[in-house]
Protein backbone atom coordinates (compact mmCIF):
# COMPACT_ATOMS: atom_id res chain seq x y z
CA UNK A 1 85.29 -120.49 -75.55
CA UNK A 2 83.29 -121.92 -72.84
CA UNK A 3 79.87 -120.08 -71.52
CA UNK A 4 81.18 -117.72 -69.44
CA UNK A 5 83.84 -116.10 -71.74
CA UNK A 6 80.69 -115.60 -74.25
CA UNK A 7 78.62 -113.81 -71.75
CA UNK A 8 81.50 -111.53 -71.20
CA UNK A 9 82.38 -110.72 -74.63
CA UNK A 10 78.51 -110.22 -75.26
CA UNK A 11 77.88 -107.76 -72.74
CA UNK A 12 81.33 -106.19 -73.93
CA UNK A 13 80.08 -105.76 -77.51
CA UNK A 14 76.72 -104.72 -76.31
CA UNK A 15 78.01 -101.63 -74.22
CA UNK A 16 80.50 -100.80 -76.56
CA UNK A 17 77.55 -100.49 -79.05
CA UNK A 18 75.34 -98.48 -76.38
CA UNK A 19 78.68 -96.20 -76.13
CA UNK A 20 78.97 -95.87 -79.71
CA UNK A 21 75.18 -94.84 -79.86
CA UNK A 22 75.44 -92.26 -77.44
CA UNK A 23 78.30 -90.80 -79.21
CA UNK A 24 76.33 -90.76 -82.73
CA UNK A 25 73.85 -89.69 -81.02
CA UNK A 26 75.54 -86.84 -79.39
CA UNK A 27 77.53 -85.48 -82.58
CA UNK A 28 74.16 -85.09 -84.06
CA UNK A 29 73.03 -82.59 -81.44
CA UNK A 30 74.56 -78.69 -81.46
CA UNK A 31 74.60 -77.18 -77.99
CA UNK A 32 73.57 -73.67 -78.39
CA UNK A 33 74.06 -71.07 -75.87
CA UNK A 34 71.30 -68.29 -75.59
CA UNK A 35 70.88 -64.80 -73.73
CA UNK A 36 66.81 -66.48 -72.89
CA UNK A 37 65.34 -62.29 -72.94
CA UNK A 38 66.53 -60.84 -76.02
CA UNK A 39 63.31 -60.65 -77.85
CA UNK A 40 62.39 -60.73 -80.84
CA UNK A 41 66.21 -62.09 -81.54
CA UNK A 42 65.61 -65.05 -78.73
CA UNK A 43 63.38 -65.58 -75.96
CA UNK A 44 61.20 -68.13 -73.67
CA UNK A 45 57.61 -68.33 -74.13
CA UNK A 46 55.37 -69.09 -71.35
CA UNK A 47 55.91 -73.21 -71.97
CA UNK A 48 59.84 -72.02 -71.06
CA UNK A 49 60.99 -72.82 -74.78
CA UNK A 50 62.92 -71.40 -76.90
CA UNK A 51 61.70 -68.48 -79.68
CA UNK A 52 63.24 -65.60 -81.87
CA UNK A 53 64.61 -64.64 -85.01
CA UNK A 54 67.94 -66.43 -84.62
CA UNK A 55 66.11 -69.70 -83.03
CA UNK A 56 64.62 -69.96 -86.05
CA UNK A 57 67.87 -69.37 -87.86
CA UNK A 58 70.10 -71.76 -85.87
CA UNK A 59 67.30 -74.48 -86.10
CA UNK A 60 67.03 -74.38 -89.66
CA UNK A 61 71.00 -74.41 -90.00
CA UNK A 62 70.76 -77.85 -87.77
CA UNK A 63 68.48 -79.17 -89.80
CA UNK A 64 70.30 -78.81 -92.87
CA UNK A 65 73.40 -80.26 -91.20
CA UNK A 66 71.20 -83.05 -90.24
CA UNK A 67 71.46 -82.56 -86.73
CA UNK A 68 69.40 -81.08 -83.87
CA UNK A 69 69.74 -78.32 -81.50
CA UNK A 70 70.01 -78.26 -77.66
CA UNK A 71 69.28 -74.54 -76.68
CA UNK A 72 70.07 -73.36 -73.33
CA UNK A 73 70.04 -69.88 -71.37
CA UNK A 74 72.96 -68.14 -70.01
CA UNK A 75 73.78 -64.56 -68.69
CA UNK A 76 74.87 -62.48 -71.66
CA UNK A 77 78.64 -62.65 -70.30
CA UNK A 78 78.74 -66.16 -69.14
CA UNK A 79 78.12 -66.90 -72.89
CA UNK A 80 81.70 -65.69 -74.39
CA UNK A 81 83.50 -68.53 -71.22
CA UNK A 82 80.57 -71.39 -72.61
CA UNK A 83 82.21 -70.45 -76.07
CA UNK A 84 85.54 -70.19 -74.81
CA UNK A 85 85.39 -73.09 -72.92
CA UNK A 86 84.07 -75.77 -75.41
CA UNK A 87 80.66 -75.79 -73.11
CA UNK A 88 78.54 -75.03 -76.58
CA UNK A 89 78.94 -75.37 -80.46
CA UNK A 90 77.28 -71.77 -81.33
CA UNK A 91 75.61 -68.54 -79.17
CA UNK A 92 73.03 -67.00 -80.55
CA UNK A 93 71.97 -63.35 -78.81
CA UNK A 94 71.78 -60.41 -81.69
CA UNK A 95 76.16 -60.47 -81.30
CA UNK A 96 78.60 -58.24 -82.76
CA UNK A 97 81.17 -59.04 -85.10
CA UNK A 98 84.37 -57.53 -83.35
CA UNK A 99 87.96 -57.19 -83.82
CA UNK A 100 88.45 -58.07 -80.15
CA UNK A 101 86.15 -60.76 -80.16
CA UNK A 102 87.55 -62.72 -83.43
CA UNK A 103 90.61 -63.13 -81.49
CA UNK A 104 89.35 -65.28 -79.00
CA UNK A 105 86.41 -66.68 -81.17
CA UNK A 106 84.75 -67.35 -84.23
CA UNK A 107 81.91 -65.87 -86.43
CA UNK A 108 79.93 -67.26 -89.20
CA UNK A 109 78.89 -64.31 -91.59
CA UNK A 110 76.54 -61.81 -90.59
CA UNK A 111 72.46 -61.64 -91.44
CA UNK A 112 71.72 -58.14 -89.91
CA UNK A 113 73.12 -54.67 -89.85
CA UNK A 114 72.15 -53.24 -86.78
CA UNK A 115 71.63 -50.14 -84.70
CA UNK A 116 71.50 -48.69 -81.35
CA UNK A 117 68.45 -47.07 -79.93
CA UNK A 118 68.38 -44.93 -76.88
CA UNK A 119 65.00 -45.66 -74.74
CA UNK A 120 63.61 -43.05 -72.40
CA UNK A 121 59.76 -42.27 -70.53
CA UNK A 122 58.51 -40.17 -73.56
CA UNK A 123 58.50 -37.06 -71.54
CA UNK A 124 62.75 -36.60 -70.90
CA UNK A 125 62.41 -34.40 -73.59
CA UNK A 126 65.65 -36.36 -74.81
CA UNK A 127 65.69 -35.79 -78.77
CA UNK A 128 69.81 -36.33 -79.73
CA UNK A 129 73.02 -37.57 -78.13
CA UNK A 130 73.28 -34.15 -77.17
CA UNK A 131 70.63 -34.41 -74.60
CA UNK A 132 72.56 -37.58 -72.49
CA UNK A 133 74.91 -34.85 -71.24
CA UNK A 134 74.04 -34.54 -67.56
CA UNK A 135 72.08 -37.67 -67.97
CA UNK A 136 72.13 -41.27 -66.15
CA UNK A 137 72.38 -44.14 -68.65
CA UNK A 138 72.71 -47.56 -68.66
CA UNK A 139 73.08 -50.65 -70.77
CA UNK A 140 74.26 -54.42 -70.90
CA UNK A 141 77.39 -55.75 -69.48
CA UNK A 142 79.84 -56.35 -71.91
CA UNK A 143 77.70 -55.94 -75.05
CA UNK A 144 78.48 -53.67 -78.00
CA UNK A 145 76.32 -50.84 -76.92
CA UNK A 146 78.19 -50.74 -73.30
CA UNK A 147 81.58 -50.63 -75.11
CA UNK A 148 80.32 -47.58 -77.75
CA UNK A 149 79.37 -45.88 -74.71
CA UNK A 150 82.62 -46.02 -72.79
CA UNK A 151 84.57 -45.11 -75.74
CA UNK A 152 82.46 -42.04 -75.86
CA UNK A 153 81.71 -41.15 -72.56
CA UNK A 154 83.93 -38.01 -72.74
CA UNK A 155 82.19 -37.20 -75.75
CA UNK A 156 78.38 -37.91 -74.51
CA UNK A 157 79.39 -36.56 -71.14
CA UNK A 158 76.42 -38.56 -69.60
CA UNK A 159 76.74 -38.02 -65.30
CA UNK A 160 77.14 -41.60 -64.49
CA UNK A 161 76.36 -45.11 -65.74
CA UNK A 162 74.62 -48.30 -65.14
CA UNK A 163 75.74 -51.87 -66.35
CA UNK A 164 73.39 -54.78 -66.18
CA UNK A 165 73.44 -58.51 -66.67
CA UNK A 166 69.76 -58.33 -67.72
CA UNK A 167 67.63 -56.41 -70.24
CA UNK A 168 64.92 -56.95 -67.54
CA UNK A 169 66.60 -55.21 -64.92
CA UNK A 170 67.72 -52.23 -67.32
CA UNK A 171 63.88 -51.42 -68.30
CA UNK A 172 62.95 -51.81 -64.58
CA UNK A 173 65.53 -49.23 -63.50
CA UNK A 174 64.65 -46.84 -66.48
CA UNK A 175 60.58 -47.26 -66.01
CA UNK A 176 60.82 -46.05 -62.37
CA UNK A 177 63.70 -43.45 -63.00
CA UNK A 178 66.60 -44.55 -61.62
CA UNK A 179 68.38 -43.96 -64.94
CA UNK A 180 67.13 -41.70 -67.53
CA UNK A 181 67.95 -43.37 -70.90
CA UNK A 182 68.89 -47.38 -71.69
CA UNK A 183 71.11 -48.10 -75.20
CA UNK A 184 70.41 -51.49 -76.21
CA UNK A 185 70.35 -53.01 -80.04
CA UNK A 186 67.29 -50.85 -81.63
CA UNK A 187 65.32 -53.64 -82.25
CA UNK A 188 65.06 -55.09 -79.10
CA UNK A 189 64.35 -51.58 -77.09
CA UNK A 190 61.28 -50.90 -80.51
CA UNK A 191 60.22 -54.96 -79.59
CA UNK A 192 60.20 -54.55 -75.55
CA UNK A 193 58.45 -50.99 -75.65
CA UNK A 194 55.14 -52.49 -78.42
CA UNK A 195 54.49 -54.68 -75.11
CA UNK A 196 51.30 -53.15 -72.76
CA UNK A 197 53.72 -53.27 -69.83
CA UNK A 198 55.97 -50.95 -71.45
CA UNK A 199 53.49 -48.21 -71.83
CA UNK A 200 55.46 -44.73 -71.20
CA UNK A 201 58.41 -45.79 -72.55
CA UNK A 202 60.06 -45.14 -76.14
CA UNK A 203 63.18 -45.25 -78.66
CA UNK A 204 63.78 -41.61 -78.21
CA UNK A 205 67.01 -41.60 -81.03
CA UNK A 206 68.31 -43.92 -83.46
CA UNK A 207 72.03 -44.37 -83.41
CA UNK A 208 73.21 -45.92 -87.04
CA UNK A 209 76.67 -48.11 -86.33
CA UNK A 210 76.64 -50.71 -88.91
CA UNK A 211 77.37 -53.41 -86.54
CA UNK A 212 77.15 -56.48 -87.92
CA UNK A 213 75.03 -59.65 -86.26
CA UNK A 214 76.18 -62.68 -86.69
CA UNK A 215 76.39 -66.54 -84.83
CA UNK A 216 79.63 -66.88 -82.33
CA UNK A 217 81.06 -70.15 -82.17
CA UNK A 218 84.73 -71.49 -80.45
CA UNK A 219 87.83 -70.01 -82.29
CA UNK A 220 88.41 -72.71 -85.07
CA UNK A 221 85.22 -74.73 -84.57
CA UNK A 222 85.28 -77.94 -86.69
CA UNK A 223 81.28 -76.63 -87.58
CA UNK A 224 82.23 -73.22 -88.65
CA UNK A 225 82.55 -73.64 -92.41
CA UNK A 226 79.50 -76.29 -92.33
CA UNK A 227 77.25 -73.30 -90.52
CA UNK A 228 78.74 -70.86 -92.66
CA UNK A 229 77.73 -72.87 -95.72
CA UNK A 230 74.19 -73.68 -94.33
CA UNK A 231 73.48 -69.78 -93.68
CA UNK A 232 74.88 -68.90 -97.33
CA UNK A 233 72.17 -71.58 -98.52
CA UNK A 234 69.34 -69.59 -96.55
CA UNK A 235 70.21 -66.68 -97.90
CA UNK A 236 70.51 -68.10 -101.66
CA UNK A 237 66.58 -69.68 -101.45
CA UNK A 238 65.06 -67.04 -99.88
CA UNK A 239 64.57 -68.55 -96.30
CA UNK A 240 66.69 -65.95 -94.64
CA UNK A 241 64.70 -63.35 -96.13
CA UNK A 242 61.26 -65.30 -94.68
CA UNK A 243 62.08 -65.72 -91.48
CA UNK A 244 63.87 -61.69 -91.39
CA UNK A 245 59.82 -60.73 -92.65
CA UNK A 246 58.18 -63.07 -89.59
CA UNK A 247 60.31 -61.29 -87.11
CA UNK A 248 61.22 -58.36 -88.02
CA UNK A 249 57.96 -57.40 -89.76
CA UNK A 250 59.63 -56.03 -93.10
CA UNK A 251 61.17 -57.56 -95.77
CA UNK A 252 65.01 -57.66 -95.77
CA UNK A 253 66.58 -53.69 -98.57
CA UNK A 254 68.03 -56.04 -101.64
CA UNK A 255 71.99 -56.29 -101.31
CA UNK A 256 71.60 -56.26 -97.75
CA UNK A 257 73.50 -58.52 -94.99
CA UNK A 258 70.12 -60.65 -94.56
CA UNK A 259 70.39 -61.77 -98.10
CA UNK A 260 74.16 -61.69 -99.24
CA UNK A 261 76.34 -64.97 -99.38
CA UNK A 262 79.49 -63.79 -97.28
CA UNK A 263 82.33 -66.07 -96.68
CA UNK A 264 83.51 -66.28 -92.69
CA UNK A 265 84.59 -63.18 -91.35
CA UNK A 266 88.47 -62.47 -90.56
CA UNK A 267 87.74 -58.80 -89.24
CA UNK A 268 84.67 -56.74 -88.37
CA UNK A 269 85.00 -54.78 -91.31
């Protein structure tokens, strides 16, 4: 093999070896999508990176896997097409364990029984469900709360209402009265309302639904039983339970969903 054939075979092997690096390199990284103002769950700090509950959560299950995580922010309904799509490995944003949405994509087990809250200024004497009749109300586009609402809309009888792609937007439009009441998870409405520029504003009734949070990944993801496994090990040494207590601010009730080993979920039940 004269000079020239070795040159070419070298540079061959040597980007076939950069390609093969980059491809290492790349399985050990999970792209995570994010709803980037859903705190305390997730949300950007002023250096623009990523914080929250579930953060925490999804960085710690990385770890374990041996990987890394590359976290980016999408509109709340852009994240079920990044799923769909391949576009990410896992979504974290305080998301429901549906029947609907199992048959298009995949959960790990939950961490968090949840609730809705229904925010209002603290004088719309607002006390029940009963006082939404009449009322304007809004809430995220296509989250859990919006769908609970439709399905009871006759019920509520609330006069019209408002979807939104951000939480942002939604506390905007209920601070200067252009709805009367928001329905968002519980947590986040109690979270957004302890902030100084929320003054005026409160959780005016709890609704308990038993929804069930959990990380959304593509229907069949080769990760799924590997993430699964990872968040049964938090659970089993405590560091669910820790990092429930630094966001959360209480412990996790014993037996709940924050501590349990569950297997992945085939229903929302």
């Amino acid at each position: 093999m004269n000079l020239k054939n070795n040159l070419i075979v070298g540079l061959t092997v040597a980007a076939l070896t950069t390609l093969s690096g980059v491809s290492a390199m790349a399985q050990d990284v999970l792209k995570i999508g994010s709803y980037p103002a859903n705190p305390p769950w997730e949300f950007k700090n002023e250096a623009g990176v990523f914080e929250g509950f579930e953060v925490d959560i999804i960085n710690e299950v990385a770890a374990r896997l041996g990987k890394t995580t590359e976290i980016s922010g999408y509109d709340f309904r852009a994240l079920f097409v990044a799923t769909a799509s391949g576009r990410v490995d896992a979504v974290i944003s305080s998301l429901t364990i549906t029947d609907e949405r199992l048959e298009a994509q995949s959960f790990t087990q939950p961490y968090f029984s949840g609730a809705l809250g229904v925010g209002t200024k603290t004088d719309a004497g607002i006390a029940d469900l009963d006082g939404l009749e009449g009322k304007r109300i809004g809430s995220i586009a296509t989250s859990f709360p919006e769908n609970w609402l439709k399905e009871r809309e006759g019920e509520l009888g609330y006069k019209s209402y408002s979807s939104y792609d951000t939480t942002a937007n939604m506390l905007t439009d209920l601070r200067s009265g252009r709805i009367d009441a928001a329905v968002n998870d519980i947590v986040s409405l109690r979270y957004a309302f302890a902030q100084p520029t929320m003054q005026g504003l409160q959780v005016s009734v709890e609704i308990p639904t038993g929804d069930k949070f959990a990380i959304m990944m593509p229907k069949g993801s080769e990760h799924l039983e590997a993430v699964n496994d990872a968040i049964s090990s938090m659970k089993e040494d405590g560091t669910m339970a820790a990092l429930y207590e630094k966001w959360l601010g209480v412990a996790p009730a014993e037996g709940s969903l924050a501590v349990i080993p569950l297997p992945v979920p085939t229903s929302a039940d």
